[in-house]
PDB file of N, CA and C in Angstrom:
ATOM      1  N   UNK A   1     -20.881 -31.839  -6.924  1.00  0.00           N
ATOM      2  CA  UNK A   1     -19.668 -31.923  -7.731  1.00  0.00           C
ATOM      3  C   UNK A   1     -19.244 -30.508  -8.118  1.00  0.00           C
ATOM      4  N   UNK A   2     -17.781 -30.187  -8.089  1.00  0.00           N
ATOM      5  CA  UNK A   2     -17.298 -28.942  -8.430  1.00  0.00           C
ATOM      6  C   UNK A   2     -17.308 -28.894  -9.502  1.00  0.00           C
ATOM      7  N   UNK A   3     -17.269 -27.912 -10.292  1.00  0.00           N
ATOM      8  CA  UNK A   3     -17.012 -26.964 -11.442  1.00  0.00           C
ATOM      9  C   UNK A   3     -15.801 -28.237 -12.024  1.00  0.00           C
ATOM     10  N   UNK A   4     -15.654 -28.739 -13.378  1.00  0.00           N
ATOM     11  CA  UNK A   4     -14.685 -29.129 -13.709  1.00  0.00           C
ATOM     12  C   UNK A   4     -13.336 -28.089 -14.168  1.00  0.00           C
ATOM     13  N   UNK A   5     -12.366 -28.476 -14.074  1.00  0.00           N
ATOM     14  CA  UNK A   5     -11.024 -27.073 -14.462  1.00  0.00           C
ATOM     15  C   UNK A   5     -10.689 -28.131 -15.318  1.00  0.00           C
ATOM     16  N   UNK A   6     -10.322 -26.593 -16.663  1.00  0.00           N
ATOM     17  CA  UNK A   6     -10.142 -27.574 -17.846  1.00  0.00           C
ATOM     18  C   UNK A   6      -8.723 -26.714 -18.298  1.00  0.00           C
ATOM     19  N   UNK A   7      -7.851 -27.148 -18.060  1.00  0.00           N
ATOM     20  CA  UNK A   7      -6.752 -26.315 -18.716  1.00  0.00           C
ATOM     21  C   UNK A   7      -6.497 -26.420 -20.244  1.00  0.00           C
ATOM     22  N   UNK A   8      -5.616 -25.713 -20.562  1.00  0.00           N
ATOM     23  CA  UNK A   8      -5.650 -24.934 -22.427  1.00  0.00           C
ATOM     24  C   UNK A   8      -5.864 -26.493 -23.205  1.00  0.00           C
ATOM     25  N   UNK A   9      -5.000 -27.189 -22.644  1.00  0.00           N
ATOM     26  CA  UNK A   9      -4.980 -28.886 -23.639  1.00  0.00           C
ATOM     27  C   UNK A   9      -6.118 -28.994 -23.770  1.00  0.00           C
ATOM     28  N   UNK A  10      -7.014 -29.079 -22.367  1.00  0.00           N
ATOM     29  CA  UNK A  10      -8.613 -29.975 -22.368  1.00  0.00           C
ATOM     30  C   UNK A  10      -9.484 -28.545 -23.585  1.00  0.00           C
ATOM     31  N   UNK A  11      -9.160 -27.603 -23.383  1.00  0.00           N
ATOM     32  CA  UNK A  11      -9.927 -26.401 -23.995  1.00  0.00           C
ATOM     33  C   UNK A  11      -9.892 -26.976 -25.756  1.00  0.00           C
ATOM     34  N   UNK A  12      -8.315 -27.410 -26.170  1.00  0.00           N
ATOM     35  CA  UNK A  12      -7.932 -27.245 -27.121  1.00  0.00           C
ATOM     36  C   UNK A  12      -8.798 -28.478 -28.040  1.00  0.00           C
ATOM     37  N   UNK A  13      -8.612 -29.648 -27.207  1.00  0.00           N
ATOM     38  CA  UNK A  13      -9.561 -30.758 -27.797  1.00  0.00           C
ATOM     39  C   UNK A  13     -10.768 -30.375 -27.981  1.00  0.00           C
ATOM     40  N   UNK A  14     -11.159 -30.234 -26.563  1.00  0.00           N
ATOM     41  CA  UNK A  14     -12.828 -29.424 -27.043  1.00  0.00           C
ATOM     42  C   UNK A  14     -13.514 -28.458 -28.241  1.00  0.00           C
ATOM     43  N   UNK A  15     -12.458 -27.854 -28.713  1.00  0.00           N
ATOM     44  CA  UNK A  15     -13.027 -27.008 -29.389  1.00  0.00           C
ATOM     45  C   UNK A  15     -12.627 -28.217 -31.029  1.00  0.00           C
ATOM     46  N   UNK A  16     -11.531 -28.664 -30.854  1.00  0.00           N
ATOM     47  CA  UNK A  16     -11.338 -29.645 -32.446  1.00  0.00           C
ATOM     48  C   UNK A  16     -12.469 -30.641 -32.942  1.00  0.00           C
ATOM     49  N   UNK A  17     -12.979 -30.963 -30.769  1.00  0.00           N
ATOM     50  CA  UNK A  17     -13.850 -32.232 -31.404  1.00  0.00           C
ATOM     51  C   UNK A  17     -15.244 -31.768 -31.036  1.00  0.00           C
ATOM     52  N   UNK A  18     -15.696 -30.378 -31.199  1.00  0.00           N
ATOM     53  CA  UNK A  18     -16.953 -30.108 -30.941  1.00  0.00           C
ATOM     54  C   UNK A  18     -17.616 -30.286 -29.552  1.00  0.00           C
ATOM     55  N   UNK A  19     -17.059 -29.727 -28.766  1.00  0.00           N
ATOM     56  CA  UNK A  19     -17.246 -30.617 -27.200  1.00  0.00           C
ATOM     57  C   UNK A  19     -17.574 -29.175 -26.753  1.00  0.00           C
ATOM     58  N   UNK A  20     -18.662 -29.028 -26.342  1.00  0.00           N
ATOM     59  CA  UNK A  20     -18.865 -27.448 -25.186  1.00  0.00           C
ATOM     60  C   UNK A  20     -18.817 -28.199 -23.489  1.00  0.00           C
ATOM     61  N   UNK A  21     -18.638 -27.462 -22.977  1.00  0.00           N
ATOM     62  CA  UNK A  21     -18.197 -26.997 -21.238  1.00  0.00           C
ATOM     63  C   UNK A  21     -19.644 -27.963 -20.536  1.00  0.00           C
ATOM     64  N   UNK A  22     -20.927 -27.758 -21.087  1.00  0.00           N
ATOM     65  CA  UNK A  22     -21.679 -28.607 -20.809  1.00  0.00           C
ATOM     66  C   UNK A  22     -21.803 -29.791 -20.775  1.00  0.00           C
ATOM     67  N   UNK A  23     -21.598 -30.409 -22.586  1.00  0.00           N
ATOM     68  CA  UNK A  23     -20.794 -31.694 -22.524  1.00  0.00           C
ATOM     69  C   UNK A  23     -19.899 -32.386 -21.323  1.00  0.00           C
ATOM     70  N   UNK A  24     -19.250 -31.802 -21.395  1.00  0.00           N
ATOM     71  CA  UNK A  24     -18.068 -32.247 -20.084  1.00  0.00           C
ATOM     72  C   UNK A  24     -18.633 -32.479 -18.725  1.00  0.00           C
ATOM     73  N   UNK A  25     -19.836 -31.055 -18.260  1.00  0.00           N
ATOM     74  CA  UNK A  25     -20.350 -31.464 -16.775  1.00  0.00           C
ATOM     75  C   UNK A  25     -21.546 -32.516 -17.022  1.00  0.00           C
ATOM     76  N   UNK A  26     -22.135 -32.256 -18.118  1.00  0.00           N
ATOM     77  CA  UNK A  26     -23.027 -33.442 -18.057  1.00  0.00           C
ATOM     78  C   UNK A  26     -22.164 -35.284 -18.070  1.00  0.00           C
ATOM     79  N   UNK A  27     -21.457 -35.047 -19.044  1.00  0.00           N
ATOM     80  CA  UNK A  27     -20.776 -36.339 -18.738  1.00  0.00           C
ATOM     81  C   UNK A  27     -20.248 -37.211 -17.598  1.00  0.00           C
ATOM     82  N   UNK A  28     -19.606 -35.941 -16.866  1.00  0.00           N
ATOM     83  CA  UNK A  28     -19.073 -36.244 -15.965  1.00  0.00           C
ATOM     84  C   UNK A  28     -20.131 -36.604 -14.437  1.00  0.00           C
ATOM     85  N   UNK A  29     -21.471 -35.829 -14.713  1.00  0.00           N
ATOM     86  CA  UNK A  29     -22.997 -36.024 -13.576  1.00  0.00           C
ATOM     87  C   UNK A  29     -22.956 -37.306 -14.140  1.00  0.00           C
ATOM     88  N   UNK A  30     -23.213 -37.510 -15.062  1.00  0.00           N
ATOM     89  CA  UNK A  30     -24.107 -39.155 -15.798  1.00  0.00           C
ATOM     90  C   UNK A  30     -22.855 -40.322 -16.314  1.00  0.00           C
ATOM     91  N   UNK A  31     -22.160 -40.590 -15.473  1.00  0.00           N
ATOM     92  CA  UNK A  31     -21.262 -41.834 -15.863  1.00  0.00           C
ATOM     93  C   UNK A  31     -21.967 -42.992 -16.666  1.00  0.00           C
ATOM     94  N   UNK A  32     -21.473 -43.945 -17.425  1.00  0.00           N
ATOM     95  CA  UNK A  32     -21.864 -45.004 -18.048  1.00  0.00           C
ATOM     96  C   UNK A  32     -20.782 -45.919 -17.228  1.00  0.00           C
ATOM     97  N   UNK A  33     -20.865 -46.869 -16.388  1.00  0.00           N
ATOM     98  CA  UNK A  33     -20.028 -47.651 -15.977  1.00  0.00           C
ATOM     99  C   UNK A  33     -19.012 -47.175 -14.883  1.00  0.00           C
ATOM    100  N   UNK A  34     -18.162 -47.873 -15.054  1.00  0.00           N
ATOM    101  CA  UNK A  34     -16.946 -48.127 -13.983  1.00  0.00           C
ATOM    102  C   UNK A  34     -15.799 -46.995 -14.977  1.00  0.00           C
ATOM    103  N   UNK A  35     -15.153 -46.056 -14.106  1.00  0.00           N
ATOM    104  CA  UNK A  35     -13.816 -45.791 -14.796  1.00  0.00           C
ATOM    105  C   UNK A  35     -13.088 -46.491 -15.388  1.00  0.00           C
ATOM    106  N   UNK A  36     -12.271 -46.269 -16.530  1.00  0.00           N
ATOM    107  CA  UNK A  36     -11.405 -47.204 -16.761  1.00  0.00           C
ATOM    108  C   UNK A  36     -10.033 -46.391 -17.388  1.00  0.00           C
ATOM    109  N   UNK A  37      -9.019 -47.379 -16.629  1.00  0.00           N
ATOM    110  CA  UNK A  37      -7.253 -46.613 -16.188  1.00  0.00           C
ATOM    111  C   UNK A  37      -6.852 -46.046 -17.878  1.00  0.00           C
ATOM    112  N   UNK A  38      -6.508 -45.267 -17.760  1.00  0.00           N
ATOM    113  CA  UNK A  38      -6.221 -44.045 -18.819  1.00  0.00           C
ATOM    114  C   UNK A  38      -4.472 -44.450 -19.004  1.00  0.00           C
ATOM    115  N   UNK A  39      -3.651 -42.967 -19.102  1.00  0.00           N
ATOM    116  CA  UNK A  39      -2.330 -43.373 -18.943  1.00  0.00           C
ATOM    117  C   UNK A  39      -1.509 -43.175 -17.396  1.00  0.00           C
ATOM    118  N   UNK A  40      -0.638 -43.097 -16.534  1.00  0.00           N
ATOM    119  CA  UNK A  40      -0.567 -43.168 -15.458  1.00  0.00           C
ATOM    120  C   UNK A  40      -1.133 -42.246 -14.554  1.00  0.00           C
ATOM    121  N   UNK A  41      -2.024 -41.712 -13.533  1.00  0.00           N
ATOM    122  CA  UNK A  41      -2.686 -41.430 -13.525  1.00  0.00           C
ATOM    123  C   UNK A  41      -3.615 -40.482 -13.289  1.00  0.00           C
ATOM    124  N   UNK A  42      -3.950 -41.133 -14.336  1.00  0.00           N
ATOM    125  CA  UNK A  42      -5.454 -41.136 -15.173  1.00  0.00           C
ATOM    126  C   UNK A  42      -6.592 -41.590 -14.819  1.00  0.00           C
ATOM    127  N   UNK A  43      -7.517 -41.799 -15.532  1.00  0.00           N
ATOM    128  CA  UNK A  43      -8.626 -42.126 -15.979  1.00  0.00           C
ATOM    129  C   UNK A  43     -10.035 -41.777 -16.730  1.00  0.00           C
ATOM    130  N   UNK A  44     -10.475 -42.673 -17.322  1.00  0.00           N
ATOM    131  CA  UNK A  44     -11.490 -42.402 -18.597  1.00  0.00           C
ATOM    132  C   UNK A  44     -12.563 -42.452 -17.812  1.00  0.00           C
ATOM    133  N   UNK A  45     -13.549 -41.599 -17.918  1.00  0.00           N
ATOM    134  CA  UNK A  45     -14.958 -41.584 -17.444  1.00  0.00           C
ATOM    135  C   UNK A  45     -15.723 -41.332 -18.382  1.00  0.00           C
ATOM    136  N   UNK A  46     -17.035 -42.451 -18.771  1.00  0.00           N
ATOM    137  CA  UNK A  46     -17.578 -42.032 -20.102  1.00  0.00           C
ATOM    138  C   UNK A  46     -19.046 -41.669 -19.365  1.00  0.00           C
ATOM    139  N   UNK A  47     -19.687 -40.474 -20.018  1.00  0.00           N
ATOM    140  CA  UNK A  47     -20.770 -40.593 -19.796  1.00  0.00           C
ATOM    141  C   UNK A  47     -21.868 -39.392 -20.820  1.00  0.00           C
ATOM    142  N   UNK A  48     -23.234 -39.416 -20.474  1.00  0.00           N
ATOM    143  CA  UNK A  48     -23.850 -38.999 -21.355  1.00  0.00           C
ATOM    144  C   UNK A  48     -23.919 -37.570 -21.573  1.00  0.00           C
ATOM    145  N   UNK A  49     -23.607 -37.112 -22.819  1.00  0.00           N
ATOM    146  CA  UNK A  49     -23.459 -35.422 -22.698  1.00  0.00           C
ATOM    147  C   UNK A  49     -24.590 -35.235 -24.029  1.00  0.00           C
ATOM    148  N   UNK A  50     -24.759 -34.221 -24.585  1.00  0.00           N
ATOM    149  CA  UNK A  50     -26.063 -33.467 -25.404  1.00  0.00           C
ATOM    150  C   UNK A  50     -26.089 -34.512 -26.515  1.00  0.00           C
ATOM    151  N   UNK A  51     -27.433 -34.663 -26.770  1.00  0.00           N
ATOM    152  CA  UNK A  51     -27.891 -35.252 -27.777  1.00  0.00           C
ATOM    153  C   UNK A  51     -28.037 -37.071 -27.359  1.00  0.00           C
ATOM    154  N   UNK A  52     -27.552 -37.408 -26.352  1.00  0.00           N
ATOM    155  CA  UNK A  52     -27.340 -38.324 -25.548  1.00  0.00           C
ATOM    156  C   UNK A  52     -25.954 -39.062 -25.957  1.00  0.00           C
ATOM    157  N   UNK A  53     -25.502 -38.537 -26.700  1.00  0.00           N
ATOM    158  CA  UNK A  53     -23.924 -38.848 -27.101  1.00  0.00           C
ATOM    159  C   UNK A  53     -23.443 -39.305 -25.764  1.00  0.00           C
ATOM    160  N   UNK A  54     -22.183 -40.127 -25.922  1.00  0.00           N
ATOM    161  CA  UNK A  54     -21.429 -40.125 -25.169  1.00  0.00           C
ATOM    162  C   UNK A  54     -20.066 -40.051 -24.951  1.00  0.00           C
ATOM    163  N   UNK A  55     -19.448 -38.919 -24.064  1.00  0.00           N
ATOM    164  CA  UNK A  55     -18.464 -38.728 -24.361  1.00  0.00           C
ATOM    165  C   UNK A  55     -17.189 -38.934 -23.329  1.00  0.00           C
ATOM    166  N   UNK A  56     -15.991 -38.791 -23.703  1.00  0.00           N
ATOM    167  CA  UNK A  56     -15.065 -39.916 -23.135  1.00  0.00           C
ATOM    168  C   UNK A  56     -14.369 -38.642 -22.332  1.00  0.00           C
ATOM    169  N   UNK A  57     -14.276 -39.089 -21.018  1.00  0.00           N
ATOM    170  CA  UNK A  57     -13.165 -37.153 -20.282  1.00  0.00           C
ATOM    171  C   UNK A  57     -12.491 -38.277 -19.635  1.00  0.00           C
ATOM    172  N   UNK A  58     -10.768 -37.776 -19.682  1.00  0.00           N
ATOM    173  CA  UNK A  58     -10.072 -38.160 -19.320  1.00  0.00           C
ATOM    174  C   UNK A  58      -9.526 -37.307 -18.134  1.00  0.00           C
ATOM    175  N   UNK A  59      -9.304 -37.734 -17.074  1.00  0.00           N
ATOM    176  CA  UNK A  59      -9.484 -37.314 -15.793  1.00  0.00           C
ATOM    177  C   UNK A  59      -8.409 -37.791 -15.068  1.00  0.00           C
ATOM    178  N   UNK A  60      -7.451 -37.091 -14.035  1.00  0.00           N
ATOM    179  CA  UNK A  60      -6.838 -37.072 -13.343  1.00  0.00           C
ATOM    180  C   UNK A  60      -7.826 -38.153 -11.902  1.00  0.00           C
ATOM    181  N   UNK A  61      -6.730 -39.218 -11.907  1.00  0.00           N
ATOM    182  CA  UNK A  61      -7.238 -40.236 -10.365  1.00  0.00           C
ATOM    183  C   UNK A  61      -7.259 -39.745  -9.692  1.00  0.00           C
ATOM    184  N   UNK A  62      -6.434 -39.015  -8.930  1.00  0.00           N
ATOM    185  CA  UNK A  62      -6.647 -38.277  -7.278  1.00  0.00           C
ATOM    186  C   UNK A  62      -7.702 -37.064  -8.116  1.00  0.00           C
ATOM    187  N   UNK A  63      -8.113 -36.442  -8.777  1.00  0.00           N
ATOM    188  CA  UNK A  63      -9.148 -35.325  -9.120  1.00  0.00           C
ATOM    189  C   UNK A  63      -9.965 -35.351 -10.209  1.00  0.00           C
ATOM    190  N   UNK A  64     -11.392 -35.815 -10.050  1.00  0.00           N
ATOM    191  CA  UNK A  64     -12.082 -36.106 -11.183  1.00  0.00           C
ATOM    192  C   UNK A  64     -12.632 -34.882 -11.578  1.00  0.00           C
ATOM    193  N   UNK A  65     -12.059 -33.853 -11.225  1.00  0.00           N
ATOM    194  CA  UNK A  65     -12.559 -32.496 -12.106  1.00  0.00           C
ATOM    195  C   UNK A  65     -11.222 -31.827 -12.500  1.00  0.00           C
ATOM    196  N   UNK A  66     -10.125 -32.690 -12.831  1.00  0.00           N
ATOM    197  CA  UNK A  66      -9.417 -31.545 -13.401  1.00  0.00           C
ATOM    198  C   UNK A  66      -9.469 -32.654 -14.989  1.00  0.00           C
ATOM    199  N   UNK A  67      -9.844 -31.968 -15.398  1.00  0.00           N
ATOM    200  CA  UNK A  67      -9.695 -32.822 -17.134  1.00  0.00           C
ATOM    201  C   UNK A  67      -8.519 -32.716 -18.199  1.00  0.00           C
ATOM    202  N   UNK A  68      -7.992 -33.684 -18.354  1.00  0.00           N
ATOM    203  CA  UNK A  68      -6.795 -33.735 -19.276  1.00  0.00           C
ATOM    204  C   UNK A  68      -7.333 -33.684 -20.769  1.00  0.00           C
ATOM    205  N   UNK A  69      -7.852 -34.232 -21.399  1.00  0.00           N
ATOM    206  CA  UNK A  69      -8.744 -34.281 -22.579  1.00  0.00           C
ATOM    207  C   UNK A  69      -9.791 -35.110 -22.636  1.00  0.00           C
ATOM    208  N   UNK A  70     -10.502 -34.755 -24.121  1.00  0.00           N
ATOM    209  CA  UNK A  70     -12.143 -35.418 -24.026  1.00  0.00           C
ATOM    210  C   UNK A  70     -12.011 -35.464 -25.455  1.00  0.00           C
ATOM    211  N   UNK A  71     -13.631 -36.711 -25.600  1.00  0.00           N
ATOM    212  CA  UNK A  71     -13.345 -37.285 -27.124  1.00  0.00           C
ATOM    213  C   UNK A  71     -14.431 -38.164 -27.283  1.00  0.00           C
ATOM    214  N   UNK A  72     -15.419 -37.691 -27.828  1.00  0.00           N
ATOM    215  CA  UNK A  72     -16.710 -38.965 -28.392  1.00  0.00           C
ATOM    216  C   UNK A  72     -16.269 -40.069 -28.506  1.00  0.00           C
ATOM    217  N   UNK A  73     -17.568 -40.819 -27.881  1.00  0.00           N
ATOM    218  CA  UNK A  73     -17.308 -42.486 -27.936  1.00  0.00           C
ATOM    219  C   UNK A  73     -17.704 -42.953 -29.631  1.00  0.00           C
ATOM    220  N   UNK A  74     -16.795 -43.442 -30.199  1.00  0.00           N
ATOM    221  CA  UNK A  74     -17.119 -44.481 -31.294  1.00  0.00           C
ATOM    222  C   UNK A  74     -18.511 -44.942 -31.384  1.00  0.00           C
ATOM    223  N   UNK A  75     -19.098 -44.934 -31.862  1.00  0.00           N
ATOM    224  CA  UNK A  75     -20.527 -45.868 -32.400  1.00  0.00           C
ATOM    225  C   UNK A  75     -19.856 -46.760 -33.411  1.00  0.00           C
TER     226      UNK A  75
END
């Protein structure tokens, strides 16, 4: 898997919701489930990032490494 590209938006969440660059590749190695459709497209890929959290990257359909934003899953 490539390097994810995170442009200024995905940067900008990350830094509001505590999310480092690791977070994101680990999430994105360790899926929890099936994608699920985001806004057109999109899509949500949740998976396990530090601490075993899990966190939510929202991802371009034709490119699952360019990231639109990201955002801890609810407990």
């Amino acid at each position: 898997m490539d390097e994810p590209f995170l442009p200024e938006y995905a940067q900008k969440r990350m830094r509001e919701r505590s999310v480092t660059d690791d977070d994101v590749k680990w999430a994105l190695r360790r899926p929890v489930g099936d994608p699920a459709p985001g806004q057109p497209g999109s899509v949500w890929i949740e998976g396990y990032a530090s601490g075993n959290r899990i966190l939510r990257v929202c991802v371009r359909i034709d490119d699952h490494n360019y990231v639109i934003t990201v955002a801890w899953k609810e407990t």
